[in-house]
Protein backbone atom coordinates (compact mmCIF):
# COMPACT_ATOMS: atom_id res chain seq x y z
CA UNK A 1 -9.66 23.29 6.08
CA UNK A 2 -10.11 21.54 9.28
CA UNK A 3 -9.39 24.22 11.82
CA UNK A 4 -6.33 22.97 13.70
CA UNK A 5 -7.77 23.64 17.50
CA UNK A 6 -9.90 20.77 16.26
CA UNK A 7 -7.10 18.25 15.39
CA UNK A 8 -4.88 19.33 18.37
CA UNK A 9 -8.42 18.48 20.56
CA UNK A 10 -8.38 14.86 18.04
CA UNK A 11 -5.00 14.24 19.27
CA UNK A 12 -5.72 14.55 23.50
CA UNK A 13 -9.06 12.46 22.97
CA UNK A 14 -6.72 9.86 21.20
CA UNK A 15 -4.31 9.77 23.46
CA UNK A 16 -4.88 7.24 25.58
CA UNK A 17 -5.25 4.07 22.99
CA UNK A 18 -3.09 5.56 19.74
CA UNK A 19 0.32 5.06 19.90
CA UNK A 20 2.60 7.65 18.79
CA UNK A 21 4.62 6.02 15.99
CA UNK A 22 8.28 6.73 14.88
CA UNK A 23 9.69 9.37 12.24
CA UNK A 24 12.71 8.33 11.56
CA UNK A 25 15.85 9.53 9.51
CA UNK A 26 16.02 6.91 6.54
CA UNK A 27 20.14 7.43 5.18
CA UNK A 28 19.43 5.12 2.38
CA UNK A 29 16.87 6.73 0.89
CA UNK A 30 18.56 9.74 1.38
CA UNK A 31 21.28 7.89 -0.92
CA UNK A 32 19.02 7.01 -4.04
CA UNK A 33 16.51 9.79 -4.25
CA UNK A 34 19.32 12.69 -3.40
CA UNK A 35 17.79 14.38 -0.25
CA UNK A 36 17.35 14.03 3.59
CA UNK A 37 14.09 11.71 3.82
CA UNK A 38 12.13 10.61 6.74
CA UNK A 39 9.61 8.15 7.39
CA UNK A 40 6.47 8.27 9.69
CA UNK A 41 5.74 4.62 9.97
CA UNK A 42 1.78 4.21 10.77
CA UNK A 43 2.65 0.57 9.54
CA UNK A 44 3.54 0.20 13.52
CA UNK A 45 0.30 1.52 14.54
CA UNK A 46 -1.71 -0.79 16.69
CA UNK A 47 -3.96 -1.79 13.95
CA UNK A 48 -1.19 -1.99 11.33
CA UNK A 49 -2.39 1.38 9.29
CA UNK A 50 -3.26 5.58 10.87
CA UNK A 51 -7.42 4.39 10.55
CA UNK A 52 -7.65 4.10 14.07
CA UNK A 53 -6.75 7.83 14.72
CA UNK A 54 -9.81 8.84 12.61
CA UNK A 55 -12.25 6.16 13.58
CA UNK A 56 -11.71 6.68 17.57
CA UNK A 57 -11.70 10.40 17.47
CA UNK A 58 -15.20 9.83 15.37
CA UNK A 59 -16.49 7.19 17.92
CA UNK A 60 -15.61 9.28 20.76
CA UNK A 61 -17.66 12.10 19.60
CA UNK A 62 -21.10 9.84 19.33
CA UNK A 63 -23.87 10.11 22.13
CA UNK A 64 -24.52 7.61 24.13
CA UNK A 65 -27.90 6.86 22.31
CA UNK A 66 -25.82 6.42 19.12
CA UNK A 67 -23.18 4.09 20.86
CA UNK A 68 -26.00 2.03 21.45
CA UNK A 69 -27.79 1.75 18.16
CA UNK A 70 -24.30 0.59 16.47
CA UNK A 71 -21.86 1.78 14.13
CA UNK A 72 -21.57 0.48 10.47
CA UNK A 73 -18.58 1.60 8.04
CA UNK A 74 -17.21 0.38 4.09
CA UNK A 75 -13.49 0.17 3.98
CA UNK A 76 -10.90 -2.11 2.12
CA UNK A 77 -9.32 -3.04 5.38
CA UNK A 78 -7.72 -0.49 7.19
CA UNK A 79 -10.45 1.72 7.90
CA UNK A 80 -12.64 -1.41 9.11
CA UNK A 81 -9.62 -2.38 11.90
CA UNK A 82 -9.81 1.23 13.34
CA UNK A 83 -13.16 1.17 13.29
CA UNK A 84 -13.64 -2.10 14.58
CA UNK A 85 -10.81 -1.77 17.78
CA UNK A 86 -12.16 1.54 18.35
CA UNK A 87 -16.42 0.25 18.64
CA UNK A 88 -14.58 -2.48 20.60
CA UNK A 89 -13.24 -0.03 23.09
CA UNK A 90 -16.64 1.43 23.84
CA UNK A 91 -18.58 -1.76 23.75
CA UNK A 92 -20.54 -0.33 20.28
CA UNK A 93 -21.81 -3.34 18.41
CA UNK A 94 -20.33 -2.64 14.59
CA UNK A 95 -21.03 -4.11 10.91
CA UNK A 96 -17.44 -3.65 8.58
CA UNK A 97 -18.83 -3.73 4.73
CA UNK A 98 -15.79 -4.49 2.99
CA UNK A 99 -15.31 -5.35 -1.10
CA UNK A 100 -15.56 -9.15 -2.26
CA UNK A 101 -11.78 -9.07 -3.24
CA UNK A 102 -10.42 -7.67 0.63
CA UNK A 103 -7.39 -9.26 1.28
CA UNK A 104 -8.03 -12.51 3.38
CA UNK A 105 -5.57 -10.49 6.30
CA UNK A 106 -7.54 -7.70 6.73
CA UNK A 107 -11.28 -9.57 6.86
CA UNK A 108 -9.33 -11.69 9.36
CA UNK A 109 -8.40 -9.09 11.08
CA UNK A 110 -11.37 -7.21 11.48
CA UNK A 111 -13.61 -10.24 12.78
CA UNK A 112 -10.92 -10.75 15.19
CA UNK A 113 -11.57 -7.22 16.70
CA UNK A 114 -15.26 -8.42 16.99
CA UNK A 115 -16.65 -6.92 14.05
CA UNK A 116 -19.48 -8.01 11.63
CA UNK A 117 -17.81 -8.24 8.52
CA UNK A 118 -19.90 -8.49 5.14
CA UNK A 119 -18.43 -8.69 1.75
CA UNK A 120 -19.95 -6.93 -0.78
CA UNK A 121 -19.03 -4.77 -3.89
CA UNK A 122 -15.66 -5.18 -6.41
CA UNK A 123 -14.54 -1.88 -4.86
CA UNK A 124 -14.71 0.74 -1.75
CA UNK A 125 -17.64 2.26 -3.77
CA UNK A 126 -19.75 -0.59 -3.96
CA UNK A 127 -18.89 -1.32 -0.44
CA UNK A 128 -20.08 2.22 0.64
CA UNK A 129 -23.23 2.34 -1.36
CA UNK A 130 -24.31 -0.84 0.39
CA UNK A 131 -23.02 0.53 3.64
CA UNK A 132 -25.30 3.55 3.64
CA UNK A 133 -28.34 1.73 2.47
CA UNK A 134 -28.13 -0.82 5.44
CA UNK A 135 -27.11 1.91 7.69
CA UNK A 136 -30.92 4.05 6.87
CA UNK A 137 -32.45 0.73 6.78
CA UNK A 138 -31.22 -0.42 10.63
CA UNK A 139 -30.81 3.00 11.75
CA UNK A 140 -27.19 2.33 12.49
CA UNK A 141 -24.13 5.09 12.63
CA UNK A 142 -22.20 5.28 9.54
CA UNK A 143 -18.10 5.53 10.20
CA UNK A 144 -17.20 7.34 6.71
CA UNK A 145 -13.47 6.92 6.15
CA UNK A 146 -12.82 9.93 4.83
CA UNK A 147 -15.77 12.37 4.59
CA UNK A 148 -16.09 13.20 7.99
CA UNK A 149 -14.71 15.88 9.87
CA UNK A 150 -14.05 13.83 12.53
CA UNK A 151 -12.49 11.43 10.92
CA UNK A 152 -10.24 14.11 9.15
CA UNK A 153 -9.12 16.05 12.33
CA UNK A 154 -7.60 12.22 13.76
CA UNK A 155 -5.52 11.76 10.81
CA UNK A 156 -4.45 15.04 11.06
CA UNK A 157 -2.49 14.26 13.99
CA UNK A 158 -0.04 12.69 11.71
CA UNK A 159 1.13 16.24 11.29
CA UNK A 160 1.14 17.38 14.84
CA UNK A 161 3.88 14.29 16.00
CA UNK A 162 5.65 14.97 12.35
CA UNK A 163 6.64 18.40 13.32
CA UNK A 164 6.84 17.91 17.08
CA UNK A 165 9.77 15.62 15.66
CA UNK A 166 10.84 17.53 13.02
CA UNK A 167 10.00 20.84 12.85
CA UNK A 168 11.92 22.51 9.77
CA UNK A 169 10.55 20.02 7.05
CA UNK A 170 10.14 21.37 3.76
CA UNK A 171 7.86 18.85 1.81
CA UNK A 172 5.24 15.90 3.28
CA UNK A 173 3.89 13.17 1.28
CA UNK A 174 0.71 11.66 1.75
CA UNK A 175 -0.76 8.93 0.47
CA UNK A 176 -4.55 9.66 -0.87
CA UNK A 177 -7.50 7.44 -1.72
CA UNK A 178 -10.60 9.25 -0.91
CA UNK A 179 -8.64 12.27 0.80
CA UNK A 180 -9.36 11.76 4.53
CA UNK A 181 -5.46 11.29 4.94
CA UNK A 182 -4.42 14.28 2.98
CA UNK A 183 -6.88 16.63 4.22
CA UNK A 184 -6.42 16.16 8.02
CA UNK A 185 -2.45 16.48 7.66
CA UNK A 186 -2.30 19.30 4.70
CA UNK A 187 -5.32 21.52 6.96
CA UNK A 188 -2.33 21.09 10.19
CA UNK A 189 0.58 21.90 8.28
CA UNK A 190 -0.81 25.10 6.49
CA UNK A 191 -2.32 26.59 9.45
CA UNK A 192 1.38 25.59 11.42
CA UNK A 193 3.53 26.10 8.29
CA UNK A 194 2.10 27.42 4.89
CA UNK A 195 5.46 27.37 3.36
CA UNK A 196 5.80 23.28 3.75
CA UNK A 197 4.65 21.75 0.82
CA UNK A 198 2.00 19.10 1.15
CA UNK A 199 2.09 16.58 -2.06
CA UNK A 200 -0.37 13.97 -2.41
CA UNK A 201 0.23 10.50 -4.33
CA UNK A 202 -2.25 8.36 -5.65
CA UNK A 203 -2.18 5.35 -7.54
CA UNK A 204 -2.44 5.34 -11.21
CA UNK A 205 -4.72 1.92 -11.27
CA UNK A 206 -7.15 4.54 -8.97
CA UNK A 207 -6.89 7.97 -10.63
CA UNK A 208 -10.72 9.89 -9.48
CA UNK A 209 -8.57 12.53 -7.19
CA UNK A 210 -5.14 13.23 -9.66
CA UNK A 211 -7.79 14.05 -12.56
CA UNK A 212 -10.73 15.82 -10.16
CA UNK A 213 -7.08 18.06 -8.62
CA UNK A 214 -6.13 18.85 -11.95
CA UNK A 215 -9.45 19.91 -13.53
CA UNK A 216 -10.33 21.40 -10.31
CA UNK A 217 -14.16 19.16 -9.55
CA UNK A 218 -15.23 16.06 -8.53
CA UNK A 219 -14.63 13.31 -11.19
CA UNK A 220 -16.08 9.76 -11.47
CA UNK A 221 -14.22 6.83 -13.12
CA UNK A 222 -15.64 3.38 -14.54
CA UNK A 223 -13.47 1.31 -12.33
CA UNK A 224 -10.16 1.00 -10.36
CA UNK A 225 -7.49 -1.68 -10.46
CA UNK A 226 -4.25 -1.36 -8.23
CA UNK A 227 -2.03 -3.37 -5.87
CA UNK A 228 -2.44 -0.04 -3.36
CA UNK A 229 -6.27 -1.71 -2.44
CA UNK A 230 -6.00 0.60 0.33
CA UNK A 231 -6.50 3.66 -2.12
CA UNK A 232 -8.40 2.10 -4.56
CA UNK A 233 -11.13 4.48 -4.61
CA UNK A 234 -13.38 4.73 -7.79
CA UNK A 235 -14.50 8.79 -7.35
CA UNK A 236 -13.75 11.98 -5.93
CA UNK A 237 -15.88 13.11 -3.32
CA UNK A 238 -16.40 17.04 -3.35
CA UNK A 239 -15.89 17.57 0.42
CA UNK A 240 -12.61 16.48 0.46
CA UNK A 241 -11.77 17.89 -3.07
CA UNK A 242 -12.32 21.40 -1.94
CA UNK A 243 -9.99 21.24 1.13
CA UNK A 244 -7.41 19.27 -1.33
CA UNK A 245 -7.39 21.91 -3.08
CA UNK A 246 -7.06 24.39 -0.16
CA UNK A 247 -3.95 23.41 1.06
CA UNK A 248 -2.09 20.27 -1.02
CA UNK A 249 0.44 21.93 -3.38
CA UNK A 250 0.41 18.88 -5.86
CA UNK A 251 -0.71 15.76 -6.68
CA UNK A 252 1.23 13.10 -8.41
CA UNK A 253 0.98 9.88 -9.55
CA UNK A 254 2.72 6.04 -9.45
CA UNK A 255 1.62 2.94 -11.24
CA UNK A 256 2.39 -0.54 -10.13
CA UNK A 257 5.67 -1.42 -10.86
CA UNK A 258 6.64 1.31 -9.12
CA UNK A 259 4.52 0.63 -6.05
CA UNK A 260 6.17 -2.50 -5.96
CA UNK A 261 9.50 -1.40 -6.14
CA UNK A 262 9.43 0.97 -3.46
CA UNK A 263 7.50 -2.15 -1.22
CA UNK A 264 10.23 -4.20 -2.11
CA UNK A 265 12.88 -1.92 -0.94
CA UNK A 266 11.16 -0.69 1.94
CA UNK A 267 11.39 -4.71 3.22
CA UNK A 268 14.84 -5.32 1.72
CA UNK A 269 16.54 -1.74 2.54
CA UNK A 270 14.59 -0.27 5.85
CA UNK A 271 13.42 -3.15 7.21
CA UNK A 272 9.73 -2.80 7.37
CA UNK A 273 6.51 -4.46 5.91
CA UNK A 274 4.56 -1.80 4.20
CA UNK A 275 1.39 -2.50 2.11
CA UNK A 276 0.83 -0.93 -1.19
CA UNK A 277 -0.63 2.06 -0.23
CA UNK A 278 1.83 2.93 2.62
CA UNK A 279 4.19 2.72 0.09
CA UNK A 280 3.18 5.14 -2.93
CA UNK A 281 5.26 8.14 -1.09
CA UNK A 282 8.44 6.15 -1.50
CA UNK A 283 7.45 5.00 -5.10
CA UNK A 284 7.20 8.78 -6.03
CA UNK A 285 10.65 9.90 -4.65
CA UNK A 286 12.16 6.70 -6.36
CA UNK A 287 11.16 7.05 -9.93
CA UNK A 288 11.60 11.46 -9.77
CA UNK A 289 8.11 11.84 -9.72
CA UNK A 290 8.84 14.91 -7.64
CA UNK A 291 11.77 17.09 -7.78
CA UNK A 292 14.10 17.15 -4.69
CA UNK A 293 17.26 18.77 -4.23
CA UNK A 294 20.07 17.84 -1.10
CA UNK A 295 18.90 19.90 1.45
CA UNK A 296 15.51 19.57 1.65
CA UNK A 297 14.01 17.73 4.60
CA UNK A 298 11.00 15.35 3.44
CA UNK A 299 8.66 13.47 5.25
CA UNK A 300 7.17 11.07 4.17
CA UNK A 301 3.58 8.91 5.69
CA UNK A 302 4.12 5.48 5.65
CA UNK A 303 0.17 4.71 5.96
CA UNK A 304 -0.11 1.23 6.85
CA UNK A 305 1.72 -2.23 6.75
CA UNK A 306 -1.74 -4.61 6.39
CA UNK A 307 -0.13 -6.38 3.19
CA UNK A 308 -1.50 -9.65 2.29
CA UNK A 309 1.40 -12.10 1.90
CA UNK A 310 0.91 -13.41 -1.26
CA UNK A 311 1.02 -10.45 -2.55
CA UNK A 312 3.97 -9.69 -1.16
CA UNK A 313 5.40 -13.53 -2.20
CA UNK A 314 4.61 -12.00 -5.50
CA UNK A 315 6.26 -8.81 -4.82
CA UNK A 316 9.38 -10.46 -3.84
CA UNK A 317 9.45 -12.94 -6.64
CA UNK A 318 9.32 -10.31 -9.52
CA UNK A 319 11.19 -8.37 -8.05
CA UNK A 320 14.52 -10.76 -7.79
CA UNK A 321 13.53 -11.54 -11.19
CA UNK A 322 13.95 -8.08 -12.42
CA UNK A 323 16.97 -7.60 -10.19
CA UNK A 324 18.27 -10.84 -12.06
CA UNK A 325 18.72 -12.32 -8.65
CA UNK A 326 16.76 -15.31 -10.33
CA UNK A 327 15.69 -16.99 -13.46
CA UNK A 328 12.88 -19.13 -14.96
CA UNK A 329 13.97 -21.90 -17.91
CA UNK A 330 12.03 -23.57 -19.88
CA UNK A 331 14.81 -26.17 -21.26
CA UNK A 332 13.76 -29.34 -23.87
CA UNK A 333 16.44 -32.16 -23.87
CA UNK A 334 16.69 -35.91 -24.85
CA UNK A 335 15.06 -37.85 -22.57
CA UNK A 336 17.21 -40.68 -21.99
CA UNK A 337 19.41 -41.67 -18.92
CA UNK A 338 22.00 -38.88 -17.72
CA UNK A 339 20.28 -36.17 -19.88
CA UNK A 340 19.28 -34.31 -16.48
CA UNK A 341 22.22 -35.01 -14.58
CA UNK A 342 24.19 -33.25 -17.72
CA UNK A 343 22.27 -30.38 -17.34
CA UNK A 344 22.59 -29.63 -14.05
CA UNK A 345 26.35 -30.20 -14.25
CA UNK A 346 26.43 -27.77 -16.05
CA UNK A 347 24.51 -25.14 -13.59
CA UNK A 348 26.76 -26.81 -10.78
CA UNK A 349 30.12 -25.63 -12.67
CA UNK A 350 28.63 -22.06 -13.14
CA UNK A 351 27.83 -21.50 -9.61
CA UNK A 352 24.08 -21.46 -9.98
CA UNK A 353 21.85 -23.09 -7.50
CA UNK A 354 18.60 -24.36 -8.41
CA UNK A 355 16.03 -24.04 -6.41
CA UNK A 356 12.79 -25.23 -8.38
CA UNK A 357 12.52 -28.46 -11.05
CA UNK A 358 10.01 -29.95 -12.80
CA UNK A 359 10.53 -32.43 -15.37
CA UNK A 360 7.65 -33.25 -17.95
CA UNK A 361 7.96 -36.20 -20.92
CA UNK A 362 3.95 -36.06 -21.66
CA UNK A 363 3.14 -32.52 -22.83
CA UNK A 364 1.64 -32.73 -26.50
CA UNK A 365 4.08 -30.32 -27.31
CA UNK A 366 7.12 -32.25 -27.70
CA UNK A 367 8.11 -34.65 -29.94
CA UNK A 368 8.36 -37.87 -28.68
CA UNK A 369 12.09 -38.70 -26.77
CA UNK A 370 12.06 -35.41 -25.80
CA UNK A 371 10.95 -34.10 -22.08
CA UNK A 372 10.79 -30.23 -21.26
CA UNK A 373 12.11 -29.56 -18.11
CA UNK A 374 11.31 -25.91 -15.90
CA UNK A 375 13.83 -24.71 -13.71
CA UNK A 376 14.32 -21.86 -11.36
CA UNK A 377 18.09 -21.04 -10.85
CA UNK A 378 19.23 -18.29 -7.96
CA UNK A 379 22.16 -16.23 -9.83
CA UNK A 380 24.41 -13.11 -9.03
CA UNK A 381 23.54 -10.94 -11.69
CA UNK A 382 22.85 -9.78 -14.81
CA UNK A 383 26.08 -11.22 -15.98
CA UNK A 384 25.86 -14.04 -14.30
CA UNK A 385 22.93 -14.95 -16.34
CA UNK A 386 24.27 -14.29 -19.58
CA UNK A 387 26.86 -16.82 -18.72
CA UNK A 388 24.22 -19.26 -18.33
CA UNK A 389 22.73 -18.81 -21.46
CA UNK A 390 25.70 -18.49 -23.36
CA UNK A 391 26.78 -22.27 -22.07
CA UNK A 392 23.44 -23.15 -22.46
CA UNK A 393 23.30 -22.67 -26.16
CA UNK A 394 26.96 -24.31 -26.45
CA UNK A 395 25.45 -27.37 -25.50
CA UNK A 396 23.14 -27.09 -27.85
CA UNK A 397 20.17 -26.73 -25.42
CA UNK A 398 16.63 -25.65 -26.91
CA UNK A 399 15.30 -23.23 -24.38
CA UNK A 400 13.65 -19.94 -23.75
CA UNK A 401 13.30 -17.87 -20.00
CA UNK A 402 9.51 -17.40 -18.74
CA UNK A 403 9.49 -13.85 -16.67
């Protein structure tokens, strides 16, 4: 573990620049996953995700000769923002090595802080490996996002305002990628609390730590694919694995859909913007991944809010399809005068307001006389919808929905 005298000395050095973000009571969570749930949202950090605690208690600790060569780090985005505020605030010249498929947000984001960004890899990995070559080569400072005790004892001052704030909690969920997260906060808790339970969540699309927990070493996989980019870490790293298993209870795991759910309800429901990652903790509490009961109090790390937004356009759009908040038609009618007017009487008289049309007569598809027209209705439901098809096919209507 990371003894805790060193993450209570993390949290004075950080003081001064990292704000201390809210844990809040969250009732309607509390409603649909059956227990009392809060939520430490990091997404309000200043850099939109907890990097910065790390990455300034790391930068902090440097010498002066070190400052001056430069620092260099790999992240996916929210490690490069606290790095790149944090070199920023000590005048270090620094070089963010972030995957080719970063999120145009968070490369924005980290060249505005003054950073060097340069995009290489298809994951964190890649990234790294590049990282540490160009780091020996130039004799520059490598930031490592999670392998670091330095780095470790910052996050863990998650822990230290969680229970300042709440101190009888029975369960904390972290988010993990490469473990920096999870072992700063689970190494504070046991040595405050041994009888909280500290579960980790990882992404399915990104599963090195769930299997290297499970079989108990350091696993490798081929390749990672997940909306949660901020935990999309190809392998487990033994450093981190052996103080996982130290003091994390369990490890559990959510796939994409659910991801998105629990990002989609965190915007419509509590308010706030959270990125995939931030949102994995939620995911597993909605879709009894863990089991609760009424009484328990659960906190919950809300890592970081850096969401691209089309993703979350994307997000939002499946998601009121699956809530049957809207529907996609693909309809074929006569094309002749009053055929589309007829139509959309018809979606007039049921109440259902179209907000997309497209109208097509050339597609090699249809016959000739007929035109396919693509429409995107806003409805109230699941019966709602049914009513439309139902008058749809009493009109004799050729169509079929596109999801």
């Amino acid at each position: 573990m990371i003894p805790l005298n060193e993450i209570i000395q993390a949290k004075k050095n950080i003081s001064n620049i990292v704000k201390k973000t809210v844990f809040v009571h969250a009732p309607l969570l509390n409603q649909k996953v059956g227990a009392k749930i809060y939520l430490k949202k990091e997404n309000l950090q200043i850099t939109g995700a907890f990097k910065i605690r790390g990455a300034y208690n790391k930068i902090l600790s440097l010498t002066k000769e070190e400052k001056k060569r430069g620092v260099i780090a790999a992240s996916a985005g929210n490690h490069a923002q606290g790095v790149a505020y944090s070199a920023k605030a000590f005048g270090v010249p620094a070089i963010i090595v972030m995957p080719k498929a970063t999120p145009l947000l968070k490369v924005i984001g980290t060249k505005a802080l003054g950073a060097k960004v340069v995009l290489k890899g298809n994951n964190y990995d890649e990234a790294c490996e590049y990282a540490l070559k160009y780091a020996k080569e130039n004799k520059l400072v490598f930031i490592h996002p999670f392998e670091d005790d330095k780095v470790m004892a910052g996050q863990g001052t998650i822990a230290l305002e969680m229970l300042e704030d709440v101190k009888d909690l029975d369960m904390i969920l972290v988010p993990i990628g490469g473990g920096g997260l999870i072992s700063g906060v689970g190494s504070a808790v046991k040595q405050i609390n041994p009888h909280i339970k500290v579960i980790g969540v990882t992404a399915k699309g990104a599963p090195a730590m769930f299997e290297s927990f499970k079989e108990k070493k350091a696993l490798k996989t081929n390749n990672v694919r997940t909306i949660a980019d901020g935990i999309a870490v190809r392998d487990a790293n033994e450093k981190n694995l052996n103080i996982i298993m130290e003091c994390v209870d369990d490890i559990v795991q959510v796939d994409d859909e659910e991801i998105a759910t629990a990002v989609l309800f965190l915007l419509e429901k509590q308010k706030i913007v959270v990125e995939g990652a931030g949102a994995v903790g939620v995911a597993a509490l909605m879709h009894q991944k863990i089991k609760v009961t009424p009484n328990q109090k659960i906190g919950v790390v809300i890592s970081g809010g850096n969401i691209d937004v089309g993703m979350l356009s994307i997000i939002i759009e499946k998601g009121q399809i699956k809530a049957h908040r809207k529907m996609k038609l693909l309809i074929t009618l006569i094309d002749r005068p009053g055929a589309l007017r007829h139509l959309t009487d018809i979606f007039e008289q049921l109440n259902a307001n179209i907000i997309q049309i497209d109208y097509d007569r050339t597609s090699t598809t249809l016959s000739y006389g007929d035109a396919n027209v693509t429409i995107a209705l806003e409805t109230k439901g699941k019966e709602h919808q049914e009513n439309i098809r139902e008058e749809l096919k009493k009109h004799k209507y050729r169509f079929h929905e596109e999801f």
